[in-house]
Protein backbone atom coordinates (compact mmCIF):
# COMPACT_ATOMS: atom_id res chain seq x y z
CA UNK A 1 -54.56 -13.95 -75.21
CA UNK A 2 -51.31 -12.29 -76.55
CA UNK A 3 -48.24 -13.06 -74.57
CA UNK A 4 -47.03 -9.91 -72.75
CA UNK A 5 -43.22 -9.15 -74.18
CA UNK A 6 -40.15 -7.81 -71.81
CA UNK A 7 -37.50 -5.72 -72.65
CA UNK A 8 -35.00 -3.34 -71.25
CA UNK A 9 -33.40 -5.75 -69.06
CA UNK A 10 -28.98 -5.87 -68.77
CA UNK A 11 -26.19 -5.74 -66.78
CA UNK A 12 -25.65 -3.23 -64.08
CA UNK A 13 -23.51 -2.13 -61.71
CA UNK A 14 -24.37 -2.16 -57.86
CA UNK A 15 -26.47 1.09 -57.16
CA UNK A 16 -27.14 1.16 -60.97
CA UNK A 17 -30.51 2.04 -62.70
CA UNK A 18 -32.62 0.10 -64.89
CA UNK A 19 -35.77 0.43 -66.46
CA UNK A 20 -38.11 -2.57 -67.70
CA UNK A 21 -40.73 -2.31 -69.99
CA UNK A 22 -43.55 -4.87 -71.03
CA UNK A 23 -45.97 -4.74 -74.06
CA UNK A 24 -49.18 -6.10 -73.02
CA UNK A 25 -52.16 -6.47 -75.26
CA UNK A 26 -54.87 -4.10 -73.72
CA UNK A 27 -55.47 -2.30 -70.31
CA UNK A 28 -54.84 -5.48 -68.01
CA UNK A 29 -54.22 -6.07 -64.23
CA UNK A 30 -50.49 -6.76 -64.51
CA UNK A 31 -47.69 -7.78 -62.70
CA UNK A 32 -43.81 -8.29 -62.47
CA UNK A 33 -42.36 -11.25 -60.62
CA UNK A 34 -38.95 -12.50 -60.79
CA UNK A 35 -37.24 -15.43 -60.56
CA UNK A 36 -33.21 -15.59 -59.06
CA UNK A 37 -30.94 -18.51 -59.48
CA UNK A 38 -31.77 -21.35 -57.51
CA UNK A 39 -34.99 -19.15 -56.20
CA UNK A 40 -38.62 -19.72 -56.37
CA UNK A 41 -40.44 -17.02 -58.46
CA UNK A 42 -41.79 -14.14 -56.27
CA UNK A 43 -44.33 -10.92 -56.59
CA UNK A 44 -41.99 -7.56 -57.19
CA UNK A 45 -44.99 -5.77 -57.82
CA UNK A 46 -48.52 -4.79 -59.11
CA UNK A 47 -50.68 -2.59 -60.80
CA UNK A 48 -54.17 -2.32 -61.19
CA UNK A 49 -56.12 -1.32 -63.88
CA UNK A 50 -56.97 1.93 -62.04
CA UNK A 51 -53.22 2.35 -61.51
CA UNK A 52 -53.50 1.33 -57.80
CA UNK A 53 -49.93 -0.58 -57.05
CA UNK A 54 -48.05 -2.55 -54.61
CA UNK A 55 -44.81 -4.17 -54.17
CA UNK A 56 -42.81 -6.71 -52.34
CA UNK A 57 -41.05 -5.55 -49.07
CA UNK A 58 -37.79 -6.37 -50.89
CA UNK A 59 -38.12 -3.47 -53.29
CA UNK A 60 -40.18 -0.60 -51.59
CA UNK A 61 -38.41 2.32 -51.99
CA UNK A 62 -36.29 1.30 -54.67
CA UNK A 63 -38.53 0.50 -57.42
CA UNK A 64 -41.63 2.11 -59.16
CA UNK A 65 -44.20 0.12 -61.38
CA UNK A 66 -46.07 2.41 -63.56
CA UNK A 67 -48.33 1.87 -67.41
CA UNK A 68 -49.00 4.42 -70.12
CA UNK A 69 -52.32 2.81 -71.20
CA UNK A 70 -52.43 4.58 -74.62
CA UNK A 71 -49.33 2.64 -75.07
CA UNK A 72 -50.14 -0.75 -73.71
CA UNK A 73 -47.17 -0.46 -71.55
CA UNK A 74 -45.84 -1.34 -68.28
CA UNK A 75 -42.95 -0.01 -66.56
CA UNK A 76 -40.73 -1.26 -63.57
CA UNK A 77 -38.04 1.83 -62.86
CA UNK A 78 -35.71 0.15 -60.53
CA UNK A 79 -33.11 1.97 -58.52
CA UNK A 80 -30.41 1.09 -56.28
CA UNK A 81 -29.69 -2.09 -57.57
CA UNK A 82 -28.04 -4.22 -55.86
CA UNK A 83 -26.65 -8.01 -56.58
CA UNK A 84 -29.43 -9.80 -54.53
CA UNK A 85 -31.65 -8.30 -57.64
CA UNK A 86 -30.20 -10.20 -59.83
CA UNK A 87 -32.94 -12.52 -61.85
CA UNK A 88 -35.00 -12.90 -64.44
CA UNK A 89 -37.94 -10.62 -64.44
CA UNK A 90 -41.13 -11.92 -65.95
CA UNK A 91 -44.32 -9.80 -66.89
CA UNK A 92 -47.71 -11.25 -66.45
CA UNK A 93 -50.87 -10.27 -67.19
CA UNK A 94 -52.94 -10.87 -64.01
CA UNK A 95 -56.43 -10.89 -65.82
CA UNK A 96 -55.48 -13.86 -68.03
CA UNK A 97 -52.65 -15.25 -66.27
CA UNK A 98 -50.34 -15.20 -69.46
CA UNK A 99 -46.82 -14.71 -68.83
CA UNK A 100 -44.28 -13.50 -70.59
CA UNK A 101 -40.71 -14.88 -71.71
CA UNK A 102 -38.90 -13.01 -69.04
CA UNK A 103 -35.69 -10.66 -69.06
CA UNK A 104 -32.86 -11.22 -67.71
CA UNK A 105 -31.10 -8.63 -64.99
CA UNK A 106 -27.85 -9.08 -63.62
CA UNK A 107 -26.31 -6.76 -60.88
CA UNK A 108 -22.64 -7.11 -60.96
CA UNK A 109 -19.46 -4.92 -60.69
């Protein structure tokens, strides 16, 4: 299966937008997770094939997974960052279980 690829990640200020983006190789159960330093790697959030989503406790509210299948994409729209967010975001495709490289987000004034 073809890796899924990251992009859009950066550094931001505190309350600051970003918005991540993964190319993904078909219409796939995906995923983001994220990894902080010194952290394990946790669920930020999902989205089904159908579109159906959901999303860690930590980020309800805040951000917004969403995929444009004729693209192959998947988005995570996060708002009101804060410095607690700061990590390396990974995508993965949940059908295959194929990760991708990760991005890195930092959330710093």
């Amino acid at each position: 299966q073809v890796q899924p690829v990251e992009s859009g990640g950066g550094l931001v200020q505190p309350g600051g937008s970003l918005r991540l983006s993964c190319a993904a190789s078909g219409v796939k159960n995906m995923a983001w997770y994220r990894q902080g330093p010194g952290k394990q790697r946790e669920l930020v959030a999902a989205i089904s094939t159908s579109g159906s989503t959901n999303y860690a406790d930590f980020v309800k509210g805040r951000f917004t997974i969403s995929r444009d299948n004729a693209k192959n994409r998947v988005y995570l729209q996060m708002n009101e960052l804060k410095p607690e967010d700061t990590a390396v975001y990974y995508c993965l495709d949940r059908s295959y279980n194929v990760w991708g490289q990760g991005t890195q987000v930092t959330v710093s004034s």
